[in-house]
Protein backbone atom coordinates (compact mmCIF):
# COMPACT_ATOMS: atom_id res chain seq x y z
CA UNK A 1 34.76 8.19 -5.11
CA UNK A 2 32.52 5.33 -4.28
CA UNK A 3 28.92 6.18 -3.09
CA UNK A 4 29.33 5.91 0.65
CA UNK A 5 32.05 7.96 0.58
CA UNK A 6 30.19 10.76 -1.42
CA UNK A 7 27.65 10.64 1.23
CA UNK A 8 30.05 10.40 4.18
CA UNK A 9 31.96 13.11 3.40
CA UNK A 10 30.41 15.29 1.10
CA UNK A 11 26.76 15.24 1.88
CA UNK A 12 26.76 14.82 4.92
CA UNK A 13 28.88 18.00 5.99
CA UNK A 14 26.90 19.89 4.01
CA UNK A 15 23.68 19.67 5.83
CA UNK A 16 22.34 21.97 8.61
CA UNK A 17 22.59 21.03 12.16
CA UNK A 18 18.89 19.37 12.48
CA UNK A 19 17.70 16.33 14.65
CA UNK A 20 14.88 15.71 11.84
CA UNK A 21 17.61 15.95 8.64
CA UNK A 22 19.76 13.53 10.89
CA UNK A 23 16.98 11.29 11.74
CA UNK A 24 16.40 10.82 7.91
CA UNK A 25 20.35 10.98 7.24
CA UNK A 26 20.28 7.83 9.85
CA UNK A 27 18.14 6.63 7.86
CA UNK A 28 19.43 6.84 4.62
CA UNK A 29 22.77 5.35 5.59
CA UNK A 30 20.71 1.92 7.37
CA UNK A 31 18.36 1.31 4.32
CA UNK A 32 21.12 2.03 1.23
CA UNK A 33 24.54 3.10 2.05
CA UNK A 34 26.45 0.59 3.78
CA UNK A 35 27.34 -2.79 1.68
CA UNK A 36 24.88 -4.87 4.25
CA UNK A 37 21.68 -2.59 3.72
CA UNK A 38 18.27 -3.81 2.79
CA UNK A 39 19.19 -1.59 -0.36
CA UNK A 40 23.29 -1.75 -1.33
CA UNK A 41 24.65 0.93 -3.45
CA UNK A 42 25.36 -2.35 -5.46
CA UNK A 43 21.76 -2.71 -6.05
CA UNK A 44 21.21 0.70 -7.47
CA UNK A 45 24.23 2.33 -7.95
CA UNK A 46 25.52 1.80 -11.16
CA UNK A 47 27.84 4.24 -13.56
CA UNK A 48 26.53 1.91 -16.57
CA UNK A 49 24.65 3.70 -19.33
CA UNK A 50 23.48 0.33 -20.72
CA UNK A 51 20.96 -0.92 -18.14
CA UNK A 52 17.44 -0.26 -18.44
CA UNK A 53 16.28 2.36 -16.20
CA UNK A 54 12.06 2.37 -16.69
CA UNK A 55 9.73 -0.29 -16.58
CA UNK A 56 8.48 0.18 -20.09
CA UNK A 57 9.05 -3.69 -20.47
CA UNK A 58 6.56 -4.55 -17.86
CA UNK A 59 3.93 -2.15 -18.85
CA UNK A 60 4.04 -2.89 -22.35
CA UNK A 61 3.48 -6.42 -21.70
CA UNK A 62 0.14 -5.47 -19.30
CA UNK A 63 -0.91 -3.66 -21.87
CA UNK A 64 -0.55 -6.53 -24.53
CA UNK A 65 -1.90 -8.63 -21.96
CA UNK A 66 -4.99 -6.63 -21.56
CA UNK A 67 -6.00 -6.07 -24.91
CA UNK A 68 -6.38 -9.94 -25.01
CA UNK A 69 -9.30 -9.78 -23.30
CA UNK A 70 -12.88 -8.20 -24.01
CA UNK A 71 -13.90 -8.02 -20.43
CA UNK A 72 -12.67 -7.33 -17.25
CA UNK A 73 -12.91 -10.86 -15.90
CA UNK A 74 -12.57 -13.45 -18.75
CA UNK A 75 -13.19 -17.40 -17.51
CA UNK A 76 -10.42 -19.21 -16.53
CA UNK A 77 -10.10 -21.09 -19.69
CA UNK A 78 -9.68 -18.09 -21.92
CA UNK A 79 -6.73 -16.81 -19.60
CA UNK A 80 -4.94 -20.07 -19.79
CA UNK A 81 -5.36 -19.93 -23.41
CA UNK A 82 -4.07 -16.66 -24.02
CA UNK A 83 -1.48 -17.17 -21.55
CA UNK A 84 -0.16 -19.88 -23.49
CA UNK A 85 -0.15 -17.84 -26.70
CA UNK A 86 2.19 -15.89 -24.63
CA UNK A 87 4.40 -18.04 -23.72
CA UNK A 88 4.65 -19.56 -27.17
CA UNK A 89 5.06 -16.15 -28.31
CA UNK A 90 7.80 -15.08 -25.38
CA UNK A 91 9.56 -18.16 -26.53
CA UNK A 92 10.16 -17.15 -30.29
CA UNK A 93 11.13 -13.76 -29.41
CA UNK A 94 13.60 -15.50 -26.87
CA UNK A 95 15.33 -17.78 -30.04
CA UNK A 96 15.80 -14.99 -31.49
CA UNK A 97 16.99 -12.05 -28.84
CA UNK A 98 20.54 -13.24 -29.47
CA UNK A 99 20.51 -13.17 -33.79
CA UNK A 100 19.08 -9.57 -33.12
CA UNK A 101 20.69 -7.67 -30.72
CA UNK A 102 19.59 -4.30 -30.73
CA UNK A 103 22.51 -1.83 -31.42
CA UNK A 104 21.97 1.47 -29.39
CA UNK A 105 20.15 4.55 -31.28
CA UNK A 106 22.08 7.78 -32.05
CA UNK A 107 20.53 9.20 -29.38
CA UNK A 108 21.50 6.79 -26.55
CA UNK A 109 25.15 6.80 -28.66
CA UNK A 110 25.15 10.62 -27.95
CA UNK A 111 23.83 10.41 -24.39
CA UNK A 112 26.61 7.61 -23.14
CA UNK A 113 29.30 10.07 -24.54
CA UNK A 114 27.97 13.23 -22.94
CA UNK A 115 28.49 10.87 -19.79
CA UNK A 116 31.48 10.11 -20.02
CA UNK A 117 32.87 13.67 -20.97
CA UNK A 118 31.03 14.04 -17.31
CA UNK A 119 32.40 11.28 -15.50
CA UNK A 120 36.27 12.23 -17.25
CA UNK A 121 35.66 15.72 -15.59
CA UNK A 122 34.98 14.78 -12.61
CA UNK A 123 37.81 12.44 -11.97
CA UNK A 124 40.13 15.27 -13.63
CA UNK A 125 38.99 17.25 -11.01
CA UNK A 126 37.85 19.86 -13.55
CA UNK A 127 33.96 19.87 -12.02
CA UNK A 128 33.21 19.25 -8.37
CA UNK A 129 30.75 16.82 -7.06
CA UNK A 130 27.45 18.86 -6.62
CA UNK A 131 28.17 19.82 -10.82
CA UNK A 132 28.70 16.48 -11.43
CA UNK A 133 25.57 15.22 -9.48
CA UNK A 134 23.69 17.73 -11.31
CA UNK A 135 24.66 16.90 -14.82
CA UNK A 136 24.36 13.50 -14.49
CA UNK A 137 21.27 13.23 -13.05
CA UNK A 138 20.03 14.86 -15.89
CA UNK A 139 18.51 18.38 -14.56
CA UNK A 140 21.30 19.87 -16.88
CA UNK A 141 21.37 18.38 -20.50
CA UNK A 142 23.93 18.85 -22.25
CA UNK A 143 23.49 21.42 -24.98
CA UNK A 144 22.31 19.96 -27.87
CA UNK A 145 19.35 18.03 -27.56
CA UNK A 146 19.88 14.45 -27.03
């Protein structure tokens, strides 16, 4: 079952007759439901375990980027330098992303197989949607700690 579908049919009829809970149904559907949103489901709908899902790349690197500096506004020469120490730096790391690919920790291995066992039940038919939404959003770990 695809995501529109889900909401189409499942969610949908599950609601309470409300103009407000419509209005923001409506809503829903326009902005990430249908495949010509602002937002397709193929945008953020994804069964993969393997794409990243924070932004600890981004803050990590304002945080390196920060503790280049000794003061809040540094001159403009003293940015381009250090932004060119990052680049040189970004660059080396680039080289070699592909010689060191990182292989997935025992803890992500055990998390993408608890997923699975969920997504298997599911399409057996052996959980319903609402468990399966539950579990896989995470509110219900499995249980043994990840």
């Amino acid at each position: 079952m695809d995501v529109f579908e889900s909401f189409a049919f499942d969610i949908t009829l599950e609601t309470p007759v409300d103009e407000r809970i419509d209005s923001y149904l409506d809503y829903l559907l326009k902005t990430y439901m249908h495949s010509s949103s602002l937002f397709p489901p193929t945008v953020w709908a994804s069964s993969g375990f393997n794409i990243k899902r924070t932004t600890n790349g981004c803050e990590a690197f304002h945080k390196q980027l920060n503790s280049m500096f000794y003061s809040a506004h540094p001159t403009m020469f003293k940015l381009v330098d250090r932004l060119q120490d990052v680049i040189f730096e970004s660059g080396f790391k680039m080289r070699g992303a592909d010689d060191t690919a990182r292989s997935k920790t025992a803890k992500e291995r055990k998390k993408a197989v608890w997923i699975e066992e969920i997504k298997k039940q599911f399409e057996d038919g052996t959980i319903d949607w609402k468990v399966y939404f539950q579990r896989i959003s995470c509110t219900e770990l499995p249980a043994t700690r990840l």
